[in-house]
N, C-alpha and C. Protein backbone atom coordinates (compact mmCIF):
# COMPACT_ATOMS: atom_id res chain seq x y z
N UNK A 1 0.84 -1.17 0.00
CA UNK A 1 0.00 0.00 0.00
C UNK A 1 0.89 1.24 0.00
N UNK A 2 0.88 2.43 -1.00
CA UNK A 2 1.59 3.17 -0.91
C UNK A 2 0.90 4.44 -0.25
N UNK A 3 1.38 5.47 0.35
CA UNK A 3 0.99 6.55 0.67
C UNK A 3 -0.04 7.80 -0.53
N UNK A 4 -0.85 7.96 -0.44
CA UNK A 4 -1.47 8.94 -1.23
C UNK A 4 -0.38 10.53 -1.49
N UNK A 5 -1.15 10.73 -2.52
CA UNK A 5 0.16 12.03 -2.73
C UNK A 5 -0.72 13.32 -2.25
N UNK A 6 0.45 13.87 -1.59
CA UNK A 6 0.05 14.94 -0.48
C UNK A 6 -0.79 16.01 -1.57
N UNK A 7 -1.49 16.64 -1.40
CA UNK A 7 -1.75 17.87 -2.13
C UNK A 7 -1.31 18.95 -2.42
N UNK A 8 -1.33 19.30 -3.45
CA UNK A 8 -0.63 20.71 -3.76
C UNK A 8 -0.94 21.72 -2.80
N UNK A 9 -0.23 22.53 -2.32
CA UNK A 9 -0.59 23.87 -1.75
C UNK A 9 -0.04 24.86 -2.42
N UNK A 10 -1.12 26.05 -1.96
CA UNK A 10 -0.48 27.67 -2.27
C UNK A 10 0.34 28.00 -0.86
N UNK A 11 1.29 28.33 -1.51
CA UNK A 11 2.43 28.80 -0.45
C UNK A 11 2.58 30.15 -0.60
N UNK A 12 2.31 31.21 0.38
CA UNK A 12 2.56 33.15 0.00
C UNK A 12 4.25 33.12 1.08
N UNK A 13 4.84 33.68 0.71
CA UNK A 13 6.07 33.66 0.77
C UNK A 13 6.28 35.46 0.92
N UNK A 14 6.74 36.20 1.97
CA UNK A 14 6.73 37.37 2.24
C UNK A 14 8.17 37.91 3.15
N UNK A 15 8.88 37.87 2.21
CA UNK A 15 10.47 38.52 2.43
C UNK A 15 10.78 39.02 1.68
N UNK A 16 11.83 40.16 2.09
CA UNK A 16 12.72 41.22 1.49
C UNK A 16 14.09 41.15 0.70
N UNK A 17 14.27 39.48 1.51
CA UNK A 17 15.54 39.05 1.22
C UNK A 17 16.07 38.99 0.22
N UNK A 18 16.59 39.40 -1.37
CA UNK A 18 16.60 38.47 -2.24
C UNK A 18 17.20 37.06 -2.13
N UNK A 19 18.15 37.01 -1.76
CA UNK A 19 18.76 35.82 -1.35
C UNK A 19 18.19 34.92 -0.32
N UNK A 20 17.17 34.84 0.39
CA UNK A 20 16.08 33.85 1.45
C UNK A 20 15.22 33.66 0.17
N UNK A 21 15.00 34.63 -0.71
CA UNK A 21 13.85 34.49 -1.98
C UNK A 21 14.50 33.53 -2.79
N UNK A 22 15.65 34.04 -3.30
CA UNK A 22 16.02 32.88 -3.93
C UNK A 22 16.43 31.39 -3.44
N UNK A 23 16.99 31.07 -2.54
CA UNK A 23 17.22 29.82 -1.64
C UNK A 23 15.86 29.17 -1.49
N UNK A 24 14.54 29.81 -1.45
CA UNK A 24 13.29 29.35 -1.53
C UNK A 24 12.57 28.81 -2.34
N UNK A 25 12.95 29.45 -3.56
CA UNK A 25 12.72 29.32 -4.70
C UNK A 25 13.48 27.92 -5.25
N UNK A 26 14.38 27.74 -4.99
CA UNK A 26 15.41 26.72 -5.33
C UNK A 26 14.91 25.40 -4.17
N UNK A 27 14.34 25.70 -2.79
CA UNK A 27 14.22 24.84 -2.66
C UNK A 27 12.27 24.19 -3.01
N UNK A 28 11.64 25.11 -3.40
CA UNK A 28 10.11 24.76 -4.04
C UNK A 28 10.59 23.87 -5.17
N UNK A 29 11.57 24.35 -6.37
CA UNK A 29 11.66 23.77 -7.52
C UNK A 29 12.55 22.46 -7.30
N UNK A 30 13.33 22.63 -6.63
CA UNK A 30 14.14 21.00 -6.37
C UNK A 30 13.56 20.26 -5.79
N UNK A 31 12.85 20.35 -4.71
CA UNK A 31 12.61 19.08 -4.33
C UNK A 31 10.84 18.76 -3.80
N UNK A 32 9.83 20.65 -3.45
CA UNK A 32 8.75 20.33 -3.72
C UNK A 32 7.94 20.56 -4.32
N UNK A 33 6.68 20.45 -4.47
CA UNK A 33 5.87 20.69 -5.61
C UNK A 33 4.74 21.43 -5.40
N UNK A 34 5.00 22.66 -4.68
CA UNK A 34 3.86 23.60 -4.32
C UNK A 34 3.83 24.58 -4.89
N UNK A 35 3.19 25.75 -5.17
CA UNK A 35 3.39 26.51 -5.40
C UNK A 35 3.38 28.12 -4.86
N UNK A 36 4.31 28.78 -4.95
CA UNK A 36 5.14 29.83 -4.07
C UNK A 36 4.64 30.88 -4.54
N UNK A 37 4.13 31.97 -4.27
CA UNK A 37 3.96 33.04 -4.89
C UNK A 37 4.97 34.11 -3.73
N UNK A 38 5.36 35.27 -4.21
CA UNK A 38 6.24 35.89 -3.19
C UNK A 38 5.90 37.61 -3.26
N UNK A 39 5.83 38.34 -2.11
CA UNK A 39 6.04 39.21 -1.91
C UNK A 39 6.99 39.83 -1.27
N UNK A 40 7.45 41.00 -1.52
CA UNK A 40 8.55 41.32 -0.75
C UNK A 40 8.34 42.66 0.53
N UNK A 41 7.50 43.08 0.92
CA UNK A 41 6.80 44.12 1.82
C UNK A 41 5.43 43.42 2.68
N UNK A 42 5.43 44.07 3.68
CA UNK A 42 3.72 43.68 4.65
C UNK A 42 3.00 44.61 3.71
N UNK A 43 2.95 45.63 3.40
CA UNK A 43 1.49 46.10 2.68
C UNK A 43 1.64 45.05 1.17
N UNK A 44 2.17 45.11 0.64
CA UNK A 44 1.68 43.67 -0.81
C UNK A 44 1.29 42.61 0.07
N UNK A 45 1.67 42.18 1.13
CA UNK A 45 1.49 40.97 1.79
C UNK A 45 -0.17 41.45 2.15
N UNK A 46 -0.54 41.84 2.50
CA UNK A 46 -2.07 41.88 3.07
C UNK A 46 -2.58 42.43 2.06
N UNK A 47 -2.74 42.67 0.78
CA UNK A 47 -2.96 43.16 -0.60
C UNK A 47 -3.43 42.28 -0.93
N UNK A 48 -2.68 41.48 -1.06
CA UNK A 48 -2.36 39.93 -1.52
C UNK A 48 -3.02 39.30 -0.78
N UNK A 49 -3.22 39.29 0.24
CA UNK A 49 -4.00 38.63 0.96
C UNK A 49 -5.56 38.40 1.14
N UNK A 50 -6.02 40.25 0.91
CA UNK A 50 -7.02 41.00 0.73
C UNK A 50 -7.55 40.90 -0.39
N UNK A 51 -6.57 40.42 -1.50
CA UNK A 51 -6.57 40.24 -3.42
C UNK A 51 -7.24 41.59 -3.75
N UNK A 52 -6.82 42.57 -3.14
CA UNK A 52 -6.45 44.32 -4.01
C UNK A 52 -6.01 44.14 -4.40
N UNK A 53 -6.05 45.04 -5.60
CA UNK A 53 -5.01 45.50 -6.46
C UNK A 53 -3.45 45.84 -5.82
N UNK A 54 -2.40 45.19 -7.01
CA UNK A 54 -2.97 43.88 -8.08
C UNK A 54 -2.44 42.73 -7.99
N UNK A 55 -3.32 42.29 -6.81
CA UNK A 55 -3.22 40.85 -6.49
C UNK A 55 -4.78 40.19 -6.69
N UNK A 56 -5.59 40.80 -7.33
CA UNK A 56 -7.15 40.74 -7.90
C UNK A 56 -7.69 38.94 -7.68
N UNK A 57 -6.67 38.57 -8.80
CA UNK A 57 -6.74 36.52 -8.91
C UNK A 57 -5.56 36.25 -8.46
N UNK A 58 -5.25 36.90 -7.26
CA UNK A 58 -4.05 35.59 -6.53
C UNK A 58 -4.99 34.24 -5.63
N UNK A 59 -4.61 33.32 -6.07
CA UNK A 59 -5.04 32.39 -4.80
C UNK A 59 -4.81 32.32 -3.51
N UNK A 60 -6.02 32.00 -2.63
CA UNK A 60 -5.78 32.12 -1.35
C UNK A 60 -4.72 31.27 -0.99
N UNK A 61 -3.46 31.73 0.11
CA UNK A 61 -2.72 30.93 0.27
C UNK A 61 -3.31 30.12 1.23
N UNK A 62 -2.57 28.40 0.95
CA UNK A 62 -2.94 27.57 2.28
C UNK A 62 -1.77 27.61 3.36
N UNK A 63 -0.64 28.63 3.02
CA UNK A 63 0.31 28.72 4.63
C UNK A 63 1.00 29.75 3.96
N UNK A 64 1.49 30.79 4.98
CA UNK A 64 2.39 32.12 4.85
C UNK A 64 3.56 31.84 5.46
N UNK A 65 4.73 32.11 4.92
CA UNK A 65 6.02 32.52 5.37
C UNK A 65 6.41 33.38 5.43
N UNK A 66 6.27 34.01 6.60
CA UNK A 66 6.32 35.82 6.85
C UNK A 66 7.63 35.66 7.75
N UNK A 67 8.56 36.71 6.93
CA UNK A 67 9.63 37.33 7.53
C UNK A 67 9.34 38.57 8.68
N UNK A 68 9.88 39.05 9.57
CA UNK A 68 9.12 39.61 10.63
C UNK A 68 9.76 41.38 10.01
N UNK A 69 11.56 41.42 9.95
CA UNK A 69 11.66 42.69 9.55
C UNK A 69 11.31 42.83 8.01
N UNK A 70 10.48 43.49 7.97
CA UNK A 70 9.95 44.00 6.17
C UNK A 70 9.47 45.45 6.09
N UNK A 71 9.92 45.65 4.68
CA UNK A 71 9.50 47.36 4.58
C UNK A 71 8.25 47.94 4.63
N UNK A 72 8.10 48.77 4.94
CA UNK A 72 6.19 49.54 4.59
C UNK A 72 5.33 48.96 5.55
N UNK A 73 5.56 47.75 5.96
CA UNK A 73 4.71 47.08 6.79
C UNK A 73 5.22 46.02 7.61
N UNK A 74 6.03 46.25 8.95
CA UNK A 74 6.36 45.24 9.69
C UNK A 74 6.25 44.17 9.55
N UNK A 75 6.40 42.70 10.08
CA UNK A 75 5.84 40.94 9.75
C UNK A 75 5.02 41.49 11.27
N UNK A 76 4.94 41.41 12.41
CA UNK A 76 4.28 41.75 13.33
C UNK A 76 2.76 42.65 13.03
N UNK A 77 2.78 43.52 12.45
CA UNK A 77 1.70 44.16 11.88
C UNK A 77 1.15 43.22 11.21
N UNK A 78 1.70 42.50 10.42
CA UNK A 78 1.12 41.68 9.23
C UNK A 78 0.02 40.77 9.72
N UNK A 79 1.22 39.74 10.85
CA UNK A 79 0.74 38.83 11.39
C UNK A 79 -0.65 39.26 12.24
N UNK A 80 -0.62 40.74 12.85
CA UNK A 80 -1.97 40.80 13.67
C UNK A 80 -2.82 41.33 12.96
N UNK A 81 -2.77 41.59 11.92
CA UNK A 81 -4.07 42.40 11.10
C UNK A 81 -4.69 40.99 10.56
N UNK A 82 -3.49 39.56 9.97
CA UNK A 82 -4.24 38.16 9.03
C UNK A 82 -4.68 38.29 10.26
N UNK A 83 -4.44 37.42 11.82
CA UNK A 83 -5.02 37.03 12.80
C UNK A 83 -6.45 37.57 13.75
N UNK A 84 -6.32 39.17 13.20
CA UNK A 84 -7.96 39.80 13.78
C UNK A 84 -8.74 39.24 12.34
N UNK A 85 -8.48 39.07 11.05
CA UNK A 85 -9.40 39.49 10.23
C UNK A 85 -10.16 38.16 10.31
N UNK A 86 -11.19 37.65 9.87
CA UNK A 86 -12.04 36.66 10.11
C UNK A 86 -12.26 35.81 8.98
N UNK A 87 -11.54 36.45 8.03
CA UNK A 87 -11.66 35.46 6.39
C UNK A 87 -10.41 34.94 6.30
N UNK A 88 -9.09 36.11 7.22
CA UNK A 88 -7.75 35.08 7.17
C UNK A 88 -7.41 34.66 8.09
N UNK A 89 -7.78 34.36 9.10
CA UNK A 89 -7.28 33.94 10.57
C UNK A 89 -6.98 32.65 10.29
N UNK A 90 -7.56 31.64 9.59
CA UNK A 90 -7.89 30.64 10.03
C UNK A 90 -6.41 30.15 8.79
N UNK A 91 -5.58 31.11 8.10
CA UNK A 91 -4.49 30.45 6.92
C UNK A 91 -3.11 30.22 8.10
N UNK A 92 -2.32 28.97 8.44
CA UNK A 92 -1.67 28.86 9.19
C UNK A 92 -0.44 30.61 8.35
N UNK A 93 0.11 30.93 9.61
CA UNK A 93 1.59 31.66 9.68
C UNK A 93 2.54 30.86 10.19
N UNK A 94 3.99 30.67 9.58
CA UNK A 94 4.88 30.23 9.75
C UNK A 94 5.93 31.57 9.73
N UNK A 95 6.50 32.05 11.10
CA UNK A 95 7.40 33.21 11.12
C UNK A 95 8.67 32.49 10.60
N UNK A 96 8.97 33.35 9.87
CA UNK A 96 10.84 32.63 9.33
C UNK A 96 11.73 33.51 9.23
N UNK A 97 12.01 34.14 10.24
CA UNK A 97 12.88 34.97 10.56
C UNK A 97 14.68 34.38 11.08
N UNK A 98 15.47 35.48 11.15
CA UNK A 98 16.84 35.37 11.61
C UNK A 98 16.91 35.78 12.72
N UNK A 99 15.76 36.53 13.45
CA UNK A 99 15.97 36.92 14.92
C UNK A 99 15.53 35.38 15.78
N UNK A 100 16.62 35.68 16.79
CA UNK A 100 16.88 34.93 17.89
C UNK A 100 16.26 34.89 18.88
N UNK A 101 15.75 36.68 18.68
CA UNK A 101 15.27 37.23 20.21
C UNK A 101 14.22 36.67 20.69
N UNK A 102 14.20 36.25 22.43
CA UNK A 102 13.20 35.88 22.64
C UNK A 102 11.81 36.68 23.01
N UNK A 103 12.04 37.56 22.61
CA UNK A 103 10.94 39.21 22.89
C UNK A 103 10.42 38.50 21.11
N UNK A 104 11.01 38.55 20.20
CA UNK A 104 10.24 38.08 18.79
C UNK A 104 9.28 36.66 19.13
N UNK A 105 9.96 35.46 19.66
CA UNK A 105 9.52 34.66 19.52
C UNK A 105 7.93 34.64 20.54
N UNK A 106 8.33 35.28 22.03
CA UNK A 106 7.36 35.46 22.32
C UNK A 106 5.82 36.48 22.13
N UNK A 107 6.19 37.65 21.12
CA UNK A 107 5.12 38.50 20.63
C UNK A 107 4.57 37.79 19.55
N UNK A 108 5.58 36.91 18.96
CA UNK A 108 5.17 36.37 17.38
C UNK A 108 3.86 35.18 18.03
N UNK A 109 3.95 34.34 19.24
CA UNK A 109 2.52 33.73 19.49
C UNK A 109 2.08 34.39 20.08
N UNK A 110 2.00 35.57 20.67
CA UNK A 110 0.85 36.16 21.10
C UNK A 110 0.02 36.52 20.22
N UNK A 111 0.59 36.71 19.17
CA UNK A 111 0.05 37.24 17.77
C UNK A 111 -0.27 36.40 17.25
N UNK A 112 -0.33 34.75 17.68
CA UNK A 112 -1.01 33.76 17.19
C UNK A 112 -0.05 33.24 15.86
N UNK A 113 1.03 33.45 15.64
CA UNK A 113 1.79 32.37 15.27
C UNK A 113 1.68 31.44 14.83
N UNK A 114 1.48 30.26 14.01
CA UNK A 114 1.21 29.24 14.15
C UNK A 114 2.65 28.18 14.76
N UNK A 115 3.82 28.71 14.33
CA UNK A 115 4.96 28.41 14.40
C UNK A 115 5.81 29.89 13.89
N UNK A 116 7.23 30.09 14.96
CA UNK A 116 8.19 30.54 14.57
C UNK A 116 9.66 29.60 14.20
N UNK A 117 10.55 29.62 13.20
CA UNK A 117 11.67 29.38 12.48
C UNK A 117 12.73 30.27 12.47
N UNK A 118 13.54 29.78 13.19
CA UNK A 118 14.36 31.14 12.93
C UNK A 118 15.69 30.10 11.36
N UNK A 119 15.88 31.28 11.01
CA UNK A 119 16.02 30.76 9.18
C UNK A 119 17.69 30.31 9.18
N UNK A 120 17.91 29.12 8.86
CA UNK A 120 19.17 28.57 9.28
C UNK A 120 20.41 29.40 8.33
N UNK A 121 21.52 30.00 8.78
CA UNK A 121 22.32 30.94 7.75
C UNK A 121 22.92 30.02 6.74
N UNK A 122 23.47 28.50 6.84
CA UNK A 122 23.81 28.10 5.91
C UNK A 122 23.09 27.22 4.99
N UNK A 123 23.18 27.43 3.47
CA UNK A 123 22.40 26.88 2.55
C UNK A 123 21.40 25.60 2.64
N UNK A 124 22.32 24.67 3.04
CA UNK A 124 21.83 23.07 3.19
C UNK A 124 21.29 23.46 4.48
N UNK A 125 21.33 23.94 5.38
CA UNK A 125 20.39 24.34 6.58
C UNK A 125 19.07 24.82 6.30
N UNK A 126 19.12 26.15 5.58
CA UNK A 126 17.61 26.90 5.08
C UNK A 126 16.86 25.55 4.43
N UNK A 127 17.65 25.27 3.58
CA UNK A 127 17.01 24.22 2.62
C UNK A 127 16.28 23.02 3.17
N UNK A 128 16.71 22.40 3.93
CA UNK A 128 16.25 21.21 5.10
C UNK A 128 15.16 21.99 6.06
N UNK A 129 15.07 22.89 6.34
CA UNK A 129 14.23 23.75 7.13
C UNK A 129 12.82 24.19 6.58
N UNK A 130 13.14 24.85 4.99
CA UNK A 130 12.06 24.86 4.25
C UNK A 130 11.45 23.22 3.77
N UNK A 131 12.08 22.31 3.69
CA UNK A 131 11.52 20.94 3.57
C UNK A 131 10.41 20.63 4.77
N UNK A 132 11.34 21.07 5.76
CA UNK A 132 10.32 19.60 6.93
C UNK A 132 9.08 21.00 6.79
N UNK A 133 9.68 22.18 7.07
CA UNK A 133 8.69 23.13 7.19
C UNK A 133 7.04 22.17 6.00
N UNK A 134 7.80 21.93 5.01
CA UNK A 134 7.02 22.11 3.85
C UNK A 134 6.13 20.66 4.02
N UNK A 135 6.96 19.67 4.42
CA UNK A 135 6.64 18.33 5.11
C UNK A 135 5.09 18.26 6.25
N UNK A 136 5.47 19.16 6.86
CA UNK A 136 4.44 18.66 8.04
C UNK A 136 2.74 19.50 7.65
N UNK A 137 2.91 21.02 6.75
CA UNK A 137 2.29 21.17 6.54
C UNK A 137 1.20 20.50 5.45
N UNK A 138 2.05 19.83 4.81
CA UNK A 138 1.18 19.20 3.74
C UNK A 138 1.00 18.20 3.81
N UNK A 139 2.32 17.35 4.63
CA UNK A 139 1.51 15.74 4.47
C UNK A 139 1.42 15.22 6.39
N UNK A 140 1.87 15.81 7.22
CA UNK A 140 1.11 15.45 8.21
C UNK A 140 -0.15 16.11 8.78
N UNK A 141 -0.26 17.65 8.89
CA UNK A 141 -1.78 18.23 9.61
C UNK A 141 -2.43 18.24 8.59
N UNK A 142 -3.64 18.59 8.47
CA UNK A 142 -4.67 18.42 7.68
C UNK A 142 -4.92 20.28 7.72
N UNK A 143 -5.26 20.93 6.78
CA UNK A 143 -4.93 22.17 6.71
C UNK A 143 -7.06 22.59 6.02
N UNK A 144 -7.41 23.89 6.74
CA UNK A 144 -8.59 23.99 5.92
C UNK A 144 -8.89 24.41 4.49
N UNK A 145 -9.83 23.85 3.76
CA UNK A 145 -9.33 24.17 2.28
C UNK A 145 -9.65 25.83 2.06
N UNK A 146 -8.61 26.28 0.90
CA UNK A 146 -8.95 27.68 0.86
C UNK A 146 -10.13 28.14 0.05
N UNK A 147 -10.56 29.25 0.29
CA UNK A 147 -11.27 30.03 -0.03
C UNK A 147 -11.64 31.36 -1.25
């Protein structure tokens, strides 16, 4: 009996980084099969979220990877505006940040979090990180379908 194949997800991807963007990118296309859409600011991120202009026909994502420092719009802001709103509360957040601090980790679940990551600096690290990351959401919890 073999395992059923996990389902595709929409993945929203919200960093500044180019280089976390690209390492992400590299690891969606090597080894999974979801699909990534990316922003690089919190206001496109809740745009996008909101599908304003011009994110009109973006698909709802089924999990966010929000970086916490971002321009125009904090990841903290981000995270509490998806978490009050009542049409996105319910899309898991995955924080994937480089801060350590435990003042981040603890505001980031007050803010309802679903999980924080802090983002491993070397390559084969990020990369293994975005896997299991990518692992548990899709083929172990059961996630609600989007909207």
């Amino acid at each position: 009996m073999t395992d059923p194949q996990p389902r595709i997800i929409n993945v929203l991807l919200v960093e500044d980084d180019p280089g976390d963007v690209l390492m992400t990118r590299e690891a969606f296309e090597e080894y999974l099969h979801n699909r990534l859409d990316v922003v690089t600011d919190g206001a496109a991120a809740l745009a996008y979220l909101r599908r304003e202009e011009p994110y009109t026909d973006a698909p709802r994502p089924d999990l966010v990877l929000l970086d916490l420092n971002l321009p125009r719009r904090d990841g903290r802001e981000v995270l509490q505006e998806v978490k009050a709103d009542e049409d996105l509360r319910h899309i898991p957040v995955i924080v994937l940040t480089t801060s350590q601090a435990e003042e981040d980790v603890l505001r980031s679940y007050q803010l309802h979090a679903n999980a924080y990551v802090t983002k491993p600096v070397d390559f084969d690290g990020f990369i293994e990180a975005i896997k299991q990351i990518d692992h548990f959401f899709v083929s172990v919890v059961k996630l609600p379908t989007g909207s």
